[in-house]
C-alpha atoms as a PDB file:
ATOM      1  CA  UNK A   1     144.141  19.211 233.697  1.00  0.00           C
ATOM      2  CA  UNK A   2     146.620  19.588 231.134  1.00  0.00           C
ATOM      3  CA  UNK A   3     150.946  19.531 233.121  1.00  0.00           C
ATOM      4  CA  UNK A   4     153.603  18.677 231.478  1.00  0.00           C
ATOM      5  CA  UNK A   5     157.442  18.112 232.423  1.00  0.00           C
ATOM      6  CA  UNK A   6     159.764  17.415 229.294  1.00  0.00           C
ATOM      7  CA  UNK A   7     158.789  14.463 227.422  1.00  0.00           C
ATOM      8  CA  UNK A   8     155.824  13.323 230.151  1.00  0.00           C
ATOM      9  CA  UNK A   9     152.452  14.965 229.812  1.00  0.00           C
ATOM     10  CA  UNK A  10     149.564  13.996 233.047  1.00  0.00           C
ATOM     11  CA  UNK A  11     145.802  14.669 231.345  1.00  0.00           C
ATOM     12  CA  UNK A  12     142.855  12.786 232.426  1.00  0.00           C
ATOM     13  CA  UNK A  13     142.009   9.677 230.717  1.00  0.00           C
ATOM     14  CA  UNK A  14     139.595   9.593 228.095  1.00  0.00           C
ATOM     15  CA  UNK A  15     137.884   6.124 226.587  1.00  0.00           C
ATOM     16  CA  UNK A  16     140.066   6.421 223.088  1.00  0.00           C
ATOM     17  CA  UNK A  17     143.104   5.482 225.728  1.00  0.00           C
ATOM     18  CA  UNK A  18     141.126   1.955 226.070  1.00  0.00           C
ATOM     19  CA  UNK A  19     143.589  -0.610 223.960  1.00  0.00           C
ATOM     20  CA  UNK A  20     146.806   0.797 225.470  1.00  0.00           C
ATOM     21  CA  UNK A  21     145.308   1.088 229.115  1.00  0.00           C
ATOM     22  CA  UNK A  22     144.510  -2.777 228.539  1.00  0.00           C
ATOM     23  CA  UNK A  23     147.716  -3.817 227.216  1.00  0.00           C
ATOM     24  CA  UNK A  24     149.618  -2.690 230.574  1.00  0.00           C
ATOM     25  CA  UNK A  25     146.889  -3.473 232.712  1.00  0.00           C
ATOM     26  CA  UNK A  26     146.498  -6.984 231.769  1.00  0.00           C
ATOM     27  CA  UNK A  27     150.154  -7.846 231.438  1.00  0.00           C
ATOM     28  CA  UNK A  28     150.759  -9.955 234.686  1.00  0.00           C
ATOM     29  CA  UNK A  29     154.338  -8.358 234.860  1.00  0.00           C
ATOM     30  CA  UNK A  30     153.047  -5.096 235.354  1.00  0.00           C
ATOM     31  CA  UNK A  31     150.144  -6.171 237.571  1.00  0.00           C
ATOM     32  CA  UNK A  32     151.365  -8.452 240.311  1.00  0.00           C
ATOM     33  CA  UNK A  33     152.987  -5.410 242.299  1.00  0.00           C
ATOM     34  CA  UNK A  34     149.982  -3.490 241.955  1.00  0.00           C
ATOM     35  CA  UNK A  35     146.042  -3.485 243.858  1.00  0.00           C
ATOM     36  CA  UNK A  36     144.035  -3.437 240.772  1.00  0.00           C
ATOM     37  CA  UNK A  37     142.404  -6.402 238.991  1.00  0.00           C
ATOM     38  CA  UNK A  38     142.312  -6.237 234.923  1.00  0.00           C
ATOM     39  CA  UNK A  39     138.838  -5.059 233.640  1.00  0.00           C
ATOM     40  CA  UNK A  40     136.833  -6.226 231.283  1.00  0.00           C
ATOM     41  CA  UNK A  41     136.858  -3.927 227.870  1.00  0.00           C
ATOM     42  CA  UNK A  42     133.218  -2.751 228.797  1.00  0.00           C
ATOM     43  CA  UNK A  43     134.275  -2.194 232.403  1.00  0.00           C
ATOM     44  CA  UNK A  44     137.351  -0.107 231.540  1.00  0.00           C
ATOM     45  CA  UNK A  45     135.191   1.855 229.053  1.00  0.00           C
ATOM     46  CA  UNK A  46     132.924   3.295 231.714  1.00  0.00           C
ATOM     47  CA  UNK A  47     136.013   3.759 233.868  1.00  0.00           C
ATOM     48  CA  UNK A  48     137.721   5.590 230.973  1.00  0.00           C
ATOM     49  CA  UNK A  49     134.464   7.909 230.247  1.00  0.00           C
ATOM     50  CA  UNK A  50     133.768   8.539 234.220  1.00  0.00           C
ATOM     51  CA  UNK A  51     137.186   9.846 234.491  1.00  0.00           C
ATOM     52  CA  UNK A  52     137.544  12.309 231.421  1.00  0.00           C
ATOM     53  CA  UNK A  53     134.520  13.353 233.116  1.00  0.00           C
ATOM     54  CA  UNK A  54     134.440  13.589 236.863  1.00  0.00           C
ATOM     55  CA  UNK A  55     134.514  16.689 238.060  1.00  0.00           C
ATOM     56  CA  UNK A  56     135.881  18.127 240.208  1.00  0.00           C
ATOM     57  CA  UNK A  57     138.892  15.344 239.518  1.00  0.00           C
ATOM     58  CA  UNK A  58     139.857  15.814 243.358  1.00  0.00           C
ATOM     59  CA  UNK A  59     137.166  15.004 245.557  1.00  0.00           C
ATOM     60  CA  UNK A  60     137.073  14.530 249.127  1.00  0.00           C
ATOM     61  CA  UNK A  61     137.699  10.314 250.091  1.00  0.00           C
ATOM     62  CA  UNK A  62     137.879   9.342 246.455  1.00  0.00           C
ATOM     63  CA  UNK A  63     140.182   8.329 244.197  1.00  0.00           C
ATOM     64  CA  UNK A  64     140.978   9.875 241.066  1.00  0.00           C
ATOM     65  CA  UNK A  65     143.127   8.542 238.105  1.00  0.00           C
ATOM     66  CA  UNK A  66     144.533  10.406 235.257  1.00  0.00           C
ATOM     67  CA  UNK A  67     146.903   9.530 231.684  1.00  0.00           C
ATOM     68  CA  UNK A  68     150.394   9.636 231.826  1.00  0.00           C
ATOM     69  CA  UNK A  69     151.483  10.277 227.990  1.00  0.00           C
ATOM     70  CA  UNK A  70     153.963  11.256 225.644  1.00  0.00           C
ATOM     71  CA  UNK A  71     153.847  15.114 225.105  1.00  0.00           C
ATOM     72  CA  UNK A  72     154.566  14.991 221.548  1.00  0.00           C
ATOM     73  CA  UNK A  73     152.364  12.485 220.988  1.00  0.00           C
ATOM     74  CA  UNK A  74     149.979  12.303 223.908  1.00  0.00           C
ATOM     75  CA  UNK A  75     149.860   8.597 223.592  1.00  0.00           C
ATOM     76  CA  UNK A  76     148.732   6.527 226.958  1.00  0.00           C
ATOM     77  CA  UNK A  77     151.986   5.363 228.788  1.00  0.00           C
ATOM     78  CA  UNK A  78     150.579   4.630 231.783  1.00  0.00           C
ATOM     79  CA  UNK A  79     148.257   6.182 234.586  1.00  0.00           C
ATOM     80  CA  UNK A  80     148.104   7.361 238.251  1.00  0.00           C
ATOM     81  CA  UNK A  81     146.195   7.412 240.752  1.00  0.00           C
ATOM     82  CA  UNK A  82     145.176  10.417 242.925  1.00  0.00           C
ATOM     83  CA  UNK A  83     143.319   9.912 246.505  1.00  0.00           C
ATOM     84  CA  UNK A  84     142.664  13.283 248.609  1.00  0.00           C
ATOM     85  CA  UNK A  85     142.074  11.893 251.972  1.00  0.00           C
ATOM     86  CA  UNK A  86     138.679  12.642 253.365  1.00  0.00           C
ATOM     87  CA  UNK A  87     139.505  15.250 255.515  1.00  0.00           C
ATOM     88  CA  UNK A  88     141.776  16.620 252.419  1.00  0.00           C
ATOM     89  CA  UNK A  89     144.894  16.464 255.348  1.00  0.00           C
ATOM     90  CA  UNK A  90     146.587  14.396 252.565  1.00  0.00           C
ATOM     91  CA  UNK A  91     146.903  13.021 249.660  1.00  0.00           C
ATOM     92  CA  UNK A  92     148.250   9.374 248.161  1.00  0.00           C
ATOM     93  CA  UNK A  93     149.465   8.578 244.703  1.00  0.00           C
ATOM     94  CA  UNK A  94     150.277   5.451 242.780  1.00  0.00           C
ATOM     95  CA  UNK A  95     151.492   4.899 239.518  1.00  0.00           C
ATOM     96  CA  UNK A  96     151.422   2.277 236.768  1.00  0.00           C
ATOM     97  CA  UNK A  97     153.521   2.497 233.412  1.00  0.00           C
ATOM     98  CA  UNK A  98     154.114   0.149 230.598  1.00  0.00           C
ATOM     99  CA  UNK A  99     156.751  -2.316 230.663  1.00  0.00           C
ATOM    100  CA  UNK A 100     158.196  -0.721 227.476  1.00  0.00           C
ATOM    101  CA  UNK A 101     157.811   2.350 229.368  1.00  0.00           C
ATOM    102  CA  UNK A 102     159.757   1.604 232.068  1.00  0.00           C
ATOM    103  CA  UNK A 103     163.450   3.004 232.644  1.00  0.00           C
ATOM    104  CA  UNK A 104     163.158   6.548 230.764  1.00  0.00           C
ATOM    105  CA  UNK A 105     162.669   9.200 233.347  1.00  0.00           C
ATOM    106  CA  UNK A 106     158.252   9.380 233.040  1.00  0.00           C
ATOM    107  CA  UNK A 107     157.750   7.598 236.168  1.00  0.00           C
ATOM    108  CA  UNK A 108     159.996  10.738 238.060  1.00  0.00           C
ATOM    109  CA  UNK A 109     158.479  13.433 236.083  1.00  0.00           C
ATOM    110  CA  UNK A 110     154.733  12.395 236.470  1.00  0.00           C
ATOM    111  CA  UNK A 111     155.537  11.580 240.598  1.00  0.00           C
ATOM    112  CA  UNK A 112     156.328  15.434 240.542  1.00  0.00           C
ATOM    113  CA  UNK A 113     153.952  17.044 238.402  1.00  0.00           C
ATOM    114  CA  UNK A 114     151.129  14.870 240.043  1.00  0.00           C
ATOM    115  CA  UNK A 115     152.574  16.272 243.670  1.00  0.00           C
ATOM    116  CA  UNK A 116     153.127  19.726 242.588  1.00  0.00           C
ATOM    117  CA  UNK A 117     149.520  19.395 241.271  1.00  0.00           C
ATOM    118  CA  UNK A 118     147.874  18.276 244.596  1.00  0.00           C
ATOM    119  CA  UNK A 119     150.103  20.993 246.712  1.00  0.00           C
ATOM    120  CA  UNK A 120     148.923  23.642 244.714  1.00  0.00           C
ATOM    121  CA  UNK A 121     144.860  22.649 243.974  1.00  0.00           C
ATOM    122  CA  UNK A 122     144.687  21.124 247.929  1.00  0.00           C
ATOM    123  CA  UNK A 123     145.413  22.069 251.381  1.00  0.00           C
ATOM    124  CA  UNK A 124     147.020  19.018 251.966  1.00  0.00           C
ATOM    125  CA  UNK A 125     150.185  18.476 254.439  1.00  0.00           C
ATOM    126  CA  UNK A 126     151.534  15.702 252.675  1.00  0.00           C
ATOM    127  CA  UNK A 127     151.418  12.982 249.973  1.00  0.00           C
ATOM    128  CA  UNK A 128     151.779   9.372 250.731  1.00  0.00           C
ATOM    129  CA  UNK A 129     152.534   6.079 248.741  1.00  0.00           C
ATOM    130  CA  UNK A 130     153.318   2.705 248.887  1.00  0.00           C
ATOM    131  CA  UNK A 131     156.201   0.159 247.388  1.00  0.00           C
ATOM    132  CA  UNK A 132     156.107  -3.522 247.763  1.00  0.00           C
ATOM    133  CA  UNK A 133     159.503  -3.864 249.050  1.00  0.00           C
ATOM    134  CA  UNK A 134     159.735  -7.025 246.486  1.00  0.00           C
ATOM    135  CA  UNK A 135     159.155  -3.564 244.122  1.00  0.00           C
ATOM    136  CA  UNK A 136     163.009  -2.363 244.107  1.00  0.00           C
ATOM    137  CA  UNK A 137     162.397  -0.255 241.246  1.00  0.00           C
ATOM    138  CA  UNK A 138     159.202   1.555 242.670  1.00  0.00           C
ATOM    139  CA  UNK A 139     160.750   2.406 245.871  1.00  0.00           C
ATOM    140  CA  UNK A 140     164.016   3.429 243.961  1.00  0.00           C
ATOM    141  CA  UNK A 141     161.532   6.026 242.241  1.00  0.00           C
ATOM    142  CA  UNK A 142     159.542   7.466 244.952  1.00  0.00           C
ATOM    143  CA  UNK A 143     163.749   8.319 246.456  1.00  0.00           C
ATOM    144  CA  UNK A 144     163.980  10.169 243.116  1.00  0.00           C
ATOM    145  CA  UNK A 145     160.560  11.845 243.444  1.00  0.00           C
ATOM    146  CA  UNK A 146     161.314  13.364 246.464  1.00  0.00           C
ATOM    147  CA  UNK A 147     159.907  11.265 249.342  1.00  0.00           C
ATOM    148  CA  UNK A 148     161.052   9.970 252.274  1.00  0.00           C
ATOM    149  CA  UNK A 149     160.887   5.888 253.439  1.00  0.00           C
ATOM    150  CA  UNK A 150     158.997   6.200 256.964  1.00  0.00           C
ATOM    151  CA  UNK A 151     158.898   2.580 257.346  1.00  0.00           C
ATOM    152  CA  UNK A 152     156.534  -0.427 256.478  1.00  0.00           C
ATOM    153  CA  UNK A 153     153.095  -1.651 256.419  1.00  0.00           C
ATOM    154  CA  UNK A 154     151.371  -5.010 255.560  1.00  0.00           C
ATOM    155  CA  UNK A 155     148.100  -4.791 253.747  1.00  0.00           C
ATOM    156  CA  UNK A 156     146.594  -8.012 252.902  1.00  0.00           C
ATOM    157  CA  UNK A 157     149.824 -10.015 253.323  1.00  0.00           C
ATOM    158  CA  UNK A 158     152.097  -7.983 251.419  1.00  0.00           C
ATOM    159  CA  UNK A 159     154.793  -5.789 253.047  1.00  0.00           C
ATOM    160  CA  UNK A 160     154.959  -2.462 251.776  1.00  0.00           C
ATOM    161  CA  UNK A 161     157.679   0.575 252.044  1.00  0.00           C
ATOM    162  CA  UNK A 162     155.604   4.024 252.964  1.00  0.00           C
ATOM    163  CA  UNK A 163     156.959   7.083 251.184  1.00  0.00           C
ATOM    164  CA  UNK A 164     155.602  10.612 252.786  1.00  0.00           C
ATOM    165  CA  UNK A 165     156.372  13.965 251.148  1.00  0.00           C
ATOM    166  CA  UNK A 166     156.116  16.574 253.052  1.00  0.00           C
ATOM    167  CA  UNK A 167     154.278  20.293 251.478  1.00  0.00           C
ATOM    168  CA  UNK A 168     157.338  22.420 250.527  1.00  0.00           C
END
């Protein structure tokens, strides 16, 4: 898996992504709007490795995550997660980018390549995904992306916005 949209490249992760991946994963900013605990650098090692090497990337009930980089440079800016639904109806994403990151236009560009992706390689009927509505800039981006606010949800305490896109 190799897509790429102007300066944002999506590629699976691969263990020499380990120090960045950390860096934005442990930074408390960055992780208190999201469902994922920090790793250990052992943990997130095997992570890294069973990713660059799961295959096929989109299975059935699982999730899958995969690099968002720099196409010049194909430095780590961030990742996303993938989830075909076990029926493979639909599909969910979820994305998480460096602070530093933030603000340039890669959140909007992977969001599409990584839904053009699962229309194309799935039968899905739609793609969901989920804001904390504390999240102003998430939602915000998931408007730009294409989806549409269907309402809310509360998942272990927290009230999120759900975002459906619907197959073109």
């Amino acid at each position: 898996m190799r897509l790429t949209s102007g300066t944002t490249t999506l590629r699976r992760l691969q263990p020499a992504d380990l120090s960045i991946f950390q860096a934005y994963r442990q930074d408390p900013d960055i992780a208190r709007y999201q469902d994922w605990e920090a790793m250990s650098d052992a943990r997130a090692t095997g992570f890294l490795t069973h990713m660059a090497r799961i295959t096929p990337l989109m299975r059935l009930g699982q999730w899958a995550q995969v690099a968002v980089t720099h196409t010049e440079t194909d430095v780590l800016i961030g990742d996303m997660g993938l989830y075909l639904s076990e029926d493979g109806t639909e599909a969910e994403v979820g994305i998480t980018l460096g602070a530093a990151q933030h603000g340039q236009g890669h959140a909007t560009r992977a969001v599409r390549l990584a839904s053009q992706f699962l229309f194309d390689e799935t039968e899905i009927a739609h793609i969901r995904a989920y804001a904390d509505v504390r999240n102003t800039p998430s939602r915000a981006l998931m408007k730009r992306a294409g989806f549409t606010q269907t309402g809310t949800s509360t998942t272990a305490g927290v009230k999120e916005a759900v975002f459906l896109l619907n197959r073109p």
